[in-house]
PDB file of N, CA and C in Angstrom:
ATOM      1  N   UNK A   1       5.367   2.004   1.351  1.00  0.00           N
ATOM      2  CA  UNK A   1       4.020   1.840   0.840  1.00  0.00           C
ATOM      3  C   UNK A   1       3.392   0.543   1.350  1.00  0.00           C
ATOM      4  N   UNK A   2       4.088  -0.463   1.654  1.00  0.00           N
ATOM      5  CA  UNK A   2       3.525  -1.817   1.990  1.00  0.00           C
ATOM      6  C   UNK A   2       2.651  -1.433   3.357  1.00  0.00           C
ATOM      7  N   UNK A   3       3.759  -0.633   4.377  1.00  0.00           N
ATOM      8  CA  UNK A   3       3.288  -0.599   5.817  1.00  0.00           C
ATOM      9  C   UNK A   3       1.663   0.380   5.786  1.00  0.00           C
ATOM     10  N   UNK A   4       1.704   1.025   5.072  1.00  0.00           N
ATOM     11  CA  UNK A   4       0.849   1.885   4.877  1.00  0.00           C
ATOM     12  C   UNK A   4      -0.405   0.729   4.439  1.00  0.00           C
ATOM     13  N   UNK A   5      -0.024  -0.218   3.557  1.00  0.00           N
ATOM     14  CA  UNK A   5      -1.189  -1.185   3.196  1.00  0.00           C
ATOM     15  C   UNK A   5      -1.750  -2.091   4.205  1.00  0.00           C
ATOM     16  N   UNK A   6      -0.635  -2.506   5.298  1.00  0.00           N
ATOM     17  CA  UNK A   6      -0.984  -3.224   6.172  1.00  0.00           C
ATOM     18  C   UNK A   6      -2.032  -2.460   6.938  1.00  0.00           C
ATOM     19  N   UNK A   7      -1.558  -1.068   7.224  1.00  0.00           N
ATOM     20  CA  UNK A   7      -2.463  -0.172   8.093  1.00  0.00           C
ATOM     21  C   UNK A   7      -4.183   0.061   7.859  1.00  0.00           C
ATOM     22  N   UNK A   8      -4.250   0.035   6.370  1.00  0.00           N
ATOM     23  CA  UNK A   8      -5.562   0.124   5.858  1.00  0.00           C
ATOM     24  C   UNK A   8      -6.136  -1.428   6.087  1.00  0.00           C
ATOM     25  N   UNK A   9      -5.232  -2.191   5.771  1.00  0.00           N
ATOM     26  CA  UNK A   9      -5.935  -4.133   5.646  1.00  0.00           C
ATOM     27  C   UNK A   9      -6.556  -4.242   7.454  1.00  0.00           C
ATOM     28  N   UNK A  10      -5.214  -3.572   8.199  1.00  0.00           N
ATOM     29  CA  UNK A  10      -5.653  -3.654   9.693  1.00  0.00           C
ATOM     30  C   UNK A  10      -6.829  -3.099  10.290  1.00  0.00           C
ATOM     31  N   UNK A  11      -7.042  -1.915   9.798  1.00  0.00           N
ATOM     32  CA  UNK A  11      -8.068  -0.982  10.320  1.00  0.00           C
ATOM     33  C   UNK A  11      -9.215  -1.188   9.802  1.00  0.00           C
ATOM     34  N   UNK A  12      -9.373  -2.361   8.427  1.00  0.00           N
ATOM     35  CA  UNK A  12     -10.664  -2.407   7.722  1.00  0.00           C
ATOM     36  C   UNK A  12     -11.139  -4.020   8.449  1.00  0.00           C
ATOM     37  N   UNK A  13     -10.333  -4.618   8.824  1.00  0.00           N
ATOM     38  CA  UNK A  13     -10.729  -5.879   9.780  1.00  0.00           C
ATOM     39  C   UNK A  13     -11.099  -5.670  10.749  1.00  0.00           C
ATOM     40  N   UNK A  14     -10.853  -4.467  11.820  1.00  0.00           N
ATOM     41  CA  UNK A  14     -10.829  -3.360  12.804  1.00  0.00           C
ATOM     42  C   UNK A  14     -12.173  -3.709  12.443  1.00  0.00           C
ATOM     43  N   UNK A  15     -12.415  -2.365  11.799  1.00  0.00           N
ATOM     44  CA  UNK A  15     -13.640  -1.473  11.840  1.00  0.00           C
ATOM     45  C   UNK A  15     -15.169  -2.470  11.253  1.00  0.00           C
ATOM     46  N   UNK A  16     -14.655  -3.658  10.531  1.00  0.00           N
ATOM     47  CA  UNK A  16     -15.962  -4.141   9.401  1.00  0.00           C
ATOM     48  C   UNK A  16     -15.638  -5.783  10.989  1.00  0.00           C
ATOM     49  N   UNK A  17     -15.139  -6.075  11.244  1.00  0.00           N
ATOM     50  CA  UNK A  17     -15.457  -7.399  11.837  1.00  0.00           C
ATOM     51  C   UNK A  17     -17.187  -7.419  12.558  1.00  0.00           C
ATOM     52  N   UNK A  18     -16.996  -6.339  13.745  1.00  0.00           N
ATOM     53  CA  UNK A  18     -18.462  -6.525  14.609  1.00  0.00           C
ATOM     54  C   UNK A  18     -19.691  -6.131  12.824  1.00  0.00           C
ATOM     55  N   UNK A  19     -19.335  -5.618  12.642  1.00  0.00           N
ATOM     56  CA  UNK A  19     -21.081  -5.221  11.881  1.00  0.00           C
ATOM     57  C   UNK A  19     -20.975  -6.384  10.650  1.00  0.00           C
ATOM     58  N   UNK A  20     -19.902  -7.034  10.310  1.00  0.00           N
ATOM     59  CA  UNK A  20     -19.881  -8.254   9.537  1.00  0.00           C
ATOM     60  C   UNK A  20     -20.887  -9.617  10.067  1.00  0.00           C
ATOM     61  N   UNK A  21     -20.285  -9.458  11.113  1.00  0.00           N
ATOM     62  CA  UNK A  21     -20.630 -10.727  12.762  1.00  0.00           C
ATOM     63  C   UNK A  21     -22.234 -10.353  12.712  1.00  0.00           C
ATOM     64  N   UNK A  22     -22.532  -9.057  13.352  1.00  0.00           N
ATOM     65  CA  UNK A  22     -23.832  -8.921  13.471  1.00  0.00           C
ATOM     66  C   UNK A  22     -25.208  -8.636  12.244  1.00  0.00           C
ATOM     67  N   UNK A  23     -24.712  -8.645  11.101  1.00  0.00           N
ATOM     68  CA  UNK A  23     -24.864  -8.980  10.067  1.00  0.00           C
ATOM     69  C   UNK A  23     -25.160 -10.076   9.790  1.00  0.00           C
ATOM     70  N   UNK A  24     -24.568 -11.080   9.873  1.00  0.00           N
ATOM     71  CA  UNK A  24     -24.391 -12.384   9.587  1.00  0.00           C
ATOM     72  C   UNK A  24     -25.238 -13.062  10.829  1.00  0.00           C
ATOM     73  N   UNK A  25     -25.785 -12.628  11.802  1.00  0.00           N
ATOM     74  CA  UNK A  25     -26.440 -12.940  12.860  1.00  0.00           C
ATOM     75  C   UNK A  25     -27.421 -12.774  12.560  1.00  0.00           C
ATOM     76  N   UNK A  26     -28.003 -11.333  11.851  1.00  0.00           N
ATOM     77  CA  UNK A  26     -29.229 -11.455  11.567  1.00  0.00           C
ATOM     78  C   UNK A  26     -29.836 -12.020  10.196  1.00  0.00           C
ATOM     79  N   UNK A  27     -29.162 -12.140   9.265  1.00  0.00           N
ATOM     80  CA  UNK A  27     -29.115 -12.931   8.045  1.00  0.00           C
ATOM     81  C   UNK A  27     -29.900 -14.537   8.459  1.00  0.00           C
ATOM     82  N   UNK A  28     -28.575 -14.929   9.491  1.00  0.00           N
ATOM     83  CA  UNK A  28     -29.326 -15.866   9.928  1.00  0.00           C
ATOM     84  C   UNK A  28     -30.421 -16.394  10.520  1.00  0.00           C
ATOM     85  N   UNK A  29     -31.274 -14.988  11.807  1.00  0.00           N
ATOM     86  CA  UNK A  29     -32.591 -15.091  12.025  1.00  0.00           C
ATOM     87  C   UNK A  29     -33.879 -14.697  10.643  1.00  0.00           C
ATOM     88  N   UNK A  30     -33.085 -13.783   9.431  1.00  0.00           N
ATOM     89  CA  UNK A  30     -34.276 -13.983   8.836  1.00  0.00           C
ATOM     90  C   UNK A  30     -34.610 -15.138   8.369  1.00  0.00           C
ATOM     91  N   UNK A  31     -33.874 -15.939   7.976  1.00  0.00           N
ATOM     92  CA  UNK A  31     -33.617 -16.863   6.626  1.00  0.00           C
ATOM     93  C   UNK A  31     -34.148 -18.111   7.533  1.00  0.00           C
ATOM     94  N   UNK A  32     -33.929 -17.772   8.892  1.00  0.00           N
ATOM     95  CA  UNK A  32     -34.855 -18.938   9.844  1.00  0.00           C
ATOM     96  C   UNK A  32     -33.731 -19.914   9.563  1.00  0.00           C
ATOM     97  N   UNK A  33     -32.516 -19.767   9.835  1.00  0.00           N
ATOM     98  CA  UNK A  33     -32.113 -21.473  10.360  1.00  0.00           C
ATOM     99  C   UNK A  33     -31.410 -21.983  11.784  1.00  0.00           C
ATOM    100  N   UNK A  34     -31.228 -22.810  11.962  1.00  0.00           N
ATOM    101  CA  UNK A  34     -31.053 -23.179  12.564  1.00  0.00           C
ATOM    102  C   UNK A  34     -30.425 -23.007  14.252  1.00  0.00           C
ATOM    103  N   UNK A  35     -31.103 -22.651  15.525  1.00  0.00           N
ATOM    104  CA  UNK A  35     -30.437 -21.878  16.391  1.00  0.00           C
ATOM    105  C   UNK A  35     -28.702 -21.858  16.494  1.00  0.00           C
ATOM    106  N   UNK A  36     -28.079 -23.316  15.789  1.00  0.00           N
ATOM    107  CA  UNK A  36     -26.658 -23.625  16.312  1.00  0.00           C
ATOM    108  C   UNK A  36     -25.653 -22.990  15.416  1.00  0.00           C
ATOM    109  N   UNK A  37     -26.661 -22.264  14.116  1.00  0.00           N
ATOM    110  CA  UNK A  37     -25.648 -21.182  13.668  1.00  0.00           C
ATOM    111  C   UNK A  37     -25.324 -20.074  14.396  1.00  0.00           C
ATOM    112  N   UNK A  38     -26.352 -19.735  14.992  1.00  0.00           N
ATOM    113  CA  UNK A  38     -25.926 -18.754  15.460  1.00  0.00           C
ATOM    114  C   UNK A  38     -24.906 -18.608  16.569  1.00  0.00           C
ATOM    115  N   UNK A  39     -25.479 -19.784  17.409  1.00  0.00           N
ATOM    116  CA  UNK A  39     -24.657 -19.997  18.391  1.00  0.00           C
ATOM    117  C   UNK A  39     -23.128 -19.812  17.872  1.00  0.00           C
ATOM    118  N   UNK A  40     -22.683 -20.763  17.004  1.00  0.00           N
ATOM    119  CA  UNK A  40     -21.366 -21.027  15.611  1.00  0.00           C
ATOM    120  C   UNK A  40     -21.190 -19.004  15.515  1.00  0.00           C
ATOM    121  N   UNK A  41     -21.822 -18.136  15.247  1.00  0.00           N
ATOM    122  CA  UNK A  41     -21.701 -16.558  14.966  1.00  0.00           C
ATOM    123  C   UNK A  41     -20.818 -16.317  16.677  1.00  0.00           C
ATOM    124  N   UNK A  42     -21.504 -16.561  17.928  1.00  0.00           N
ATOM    125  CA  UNK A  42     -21.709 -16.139  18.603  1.00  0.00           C
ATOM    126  C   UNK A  42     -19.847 -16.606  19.247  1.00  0.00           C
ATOM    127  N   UNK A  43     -19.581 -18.204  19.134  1.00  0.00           N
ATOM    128  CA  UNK A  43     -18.479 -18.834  19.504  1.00  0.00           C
ATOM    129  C   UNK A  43     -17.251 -18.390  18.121  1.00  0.00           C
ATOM    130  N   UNK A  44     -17.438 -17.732  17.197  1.00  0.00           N
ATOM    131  CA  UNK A  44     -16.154 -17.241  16.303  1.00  0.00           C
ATOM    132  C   UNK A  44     -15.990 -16.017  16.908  1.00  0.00           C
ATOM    133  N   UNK A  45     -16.640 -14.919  17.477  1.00  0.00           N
ATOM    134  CA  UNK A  45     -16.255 -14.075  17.816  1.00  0.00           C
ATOM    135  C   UNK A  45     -15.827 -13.978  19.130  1.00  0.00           C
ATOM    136  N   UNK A  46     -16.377 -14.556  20.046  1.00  0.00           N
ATOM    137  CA  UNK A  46     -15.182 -14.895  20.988  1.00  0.00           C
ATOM    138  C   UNK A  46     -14.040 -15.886  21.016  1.00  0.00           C
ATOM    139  N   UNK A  47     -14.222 -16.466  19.739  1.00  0.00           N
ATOM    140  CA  UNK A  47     -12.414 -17.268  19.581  1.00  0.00           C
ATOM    141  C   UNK A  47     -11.918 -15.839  18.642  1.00  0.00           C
ATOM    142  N   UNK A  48     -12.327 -15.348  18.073  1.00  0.00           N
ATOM    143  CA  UNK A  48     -11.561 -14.850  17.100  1.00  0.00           C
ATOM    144  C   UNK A  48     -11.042 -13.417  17.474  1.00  0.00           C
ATOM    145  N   UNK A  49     -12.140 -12.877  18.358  1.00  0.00           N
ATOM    146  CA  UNK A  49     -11.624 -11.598  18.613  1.00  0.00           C
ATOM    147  C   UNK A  49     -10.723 -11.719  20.093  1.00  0.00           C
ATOM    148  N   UNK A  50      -9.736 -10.825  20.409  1.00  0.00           N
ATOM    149  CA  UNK A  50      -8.689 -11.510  21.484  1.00  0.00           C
ATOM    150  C   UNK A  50      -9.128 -10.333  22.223  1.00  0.00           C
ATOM    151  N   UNK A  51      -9.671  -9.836  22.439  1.00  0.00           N
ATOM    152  CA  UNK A  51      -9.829  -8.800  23.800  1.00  0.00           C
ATOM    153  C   UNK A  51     -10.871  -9.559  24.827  1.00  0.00           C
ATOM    154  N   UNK A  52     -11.772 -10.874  24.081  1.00  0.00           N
ATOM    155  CA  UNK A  52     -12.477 -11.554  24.883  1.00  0.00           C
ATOM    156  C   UNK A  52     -11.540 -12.921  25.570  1.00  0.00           C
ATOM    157  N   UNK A  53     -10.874 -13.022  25.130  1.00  0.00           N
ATOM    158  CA  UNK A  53      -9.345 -14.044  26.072  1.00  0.00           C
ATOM    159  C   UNK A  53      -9.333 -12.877  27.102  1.00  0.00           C
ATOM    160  N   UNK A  54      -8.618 -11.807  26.391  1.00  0.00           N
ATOM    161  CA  UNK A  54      -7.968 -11.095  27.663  1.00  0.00           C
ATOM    162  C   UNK A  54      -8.587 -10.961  29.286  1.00  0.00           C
ATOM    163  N   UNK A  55     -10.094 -10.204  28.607  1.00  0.00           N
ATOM    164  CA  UNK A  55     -11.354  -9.867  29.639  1.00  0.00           C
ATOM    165  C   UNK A  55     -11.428 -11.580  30.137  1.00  0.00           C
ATOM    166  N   UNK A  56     -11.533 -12.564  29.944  1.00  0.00           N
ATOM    167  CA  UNK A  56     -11.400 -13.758  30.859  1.00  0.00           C
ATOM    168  C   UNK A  56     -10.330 -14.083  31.283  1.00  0.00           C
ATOM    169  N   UNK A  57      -9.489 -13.950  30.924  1.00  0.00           N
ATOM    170  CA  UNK A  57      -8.369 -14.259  31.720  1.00  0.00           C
ATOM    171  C   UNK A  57      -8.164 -13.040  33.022  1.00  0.00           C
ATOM    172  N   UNK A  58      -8.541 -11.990  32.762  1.00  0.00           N
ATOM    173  CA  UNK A  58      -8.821 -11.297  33.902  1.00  0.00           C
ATOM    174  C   UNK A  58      -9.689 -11.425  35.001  1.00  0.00           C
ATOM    175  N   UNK A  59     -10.904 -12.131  34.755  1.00  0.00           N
ATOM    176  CA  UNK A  59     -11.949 -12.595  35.417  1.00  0.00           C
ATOM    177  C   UNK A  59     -11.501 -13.511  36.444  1.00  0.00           C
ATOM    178  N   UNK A  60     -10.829 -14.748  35.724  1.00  0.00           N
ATOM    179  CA  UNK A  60     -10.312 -15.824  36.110  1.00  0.00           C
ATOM    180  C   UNK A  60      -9.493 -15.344  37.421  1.00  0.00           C
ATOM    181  N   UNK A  61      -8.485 -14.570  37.277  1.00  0.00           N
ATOM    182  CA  UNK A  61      -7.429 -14.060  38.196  1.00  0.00           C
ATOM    183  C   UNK A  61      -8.139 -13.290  38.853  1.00  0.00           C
ATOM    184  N   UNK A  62      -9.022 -12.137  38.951  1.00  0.00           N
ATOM    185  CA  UNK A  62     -10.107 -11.555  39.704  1.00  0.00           C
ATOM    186  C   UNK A  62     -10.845 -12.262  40.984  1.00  0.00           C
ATOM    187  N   UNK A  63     -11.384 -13.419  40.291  1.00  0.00           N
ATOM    188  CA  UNK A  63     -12.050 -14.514  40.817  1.00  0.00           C
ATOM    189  C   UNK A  63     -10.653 -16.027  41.528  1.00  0.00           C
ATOM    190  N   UNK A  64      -9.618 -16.079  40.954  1.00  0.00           N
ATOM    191  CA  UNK A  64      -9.020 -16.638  41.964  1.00  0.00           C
ATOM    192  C   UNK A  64      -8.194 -16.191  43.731  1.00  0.00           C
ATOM    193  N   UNK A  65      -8.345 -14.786  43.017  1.00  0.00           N
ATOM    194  CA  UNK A  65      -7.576 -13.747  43.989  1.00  0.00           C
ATOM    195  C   UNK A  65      -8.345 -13.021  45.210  1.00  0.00           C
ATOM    196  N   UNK A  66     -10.135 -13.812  45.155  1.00  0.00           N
ATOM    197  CA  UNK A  66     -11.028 -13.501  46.348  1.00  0.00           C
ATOM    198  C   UNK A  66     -10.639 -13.943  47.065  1.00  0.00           C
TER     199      UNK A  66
END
């Protein structure tokens, strides 16, 4: 039963992260503050989500290997 809980905790971080993020992006253009939050929205999701490491680190090696 635990693994089964992890599966739901996993798939609901999965599925709710981007529309949380972009949510919280626009929250922040109504409410009018400050451009460097957003920026702050814009730099957690590429630290936080790891498929954007990956896709650069591929780039990187792409681009050293011309």
């Amino acid at each position: 039963m635990k693994k089964l809980g992890q599966v739901f905790w996993r798939m609901g971080i999965a599925y709710l992260f981007y529309p949380v993020m972009i949510g919280l992006f626009i929250w922040i253009e109504i409410k009018d503050f400050h451009w460097i939050f957003g920026a702050m929205v814009i730099a957690a999701i590429l630290i936080i989500d790891p498929i954007w490491a990956a896709m650069g680190k591929n780039a990187v090696r792409m681009w050293k290997n011309r």
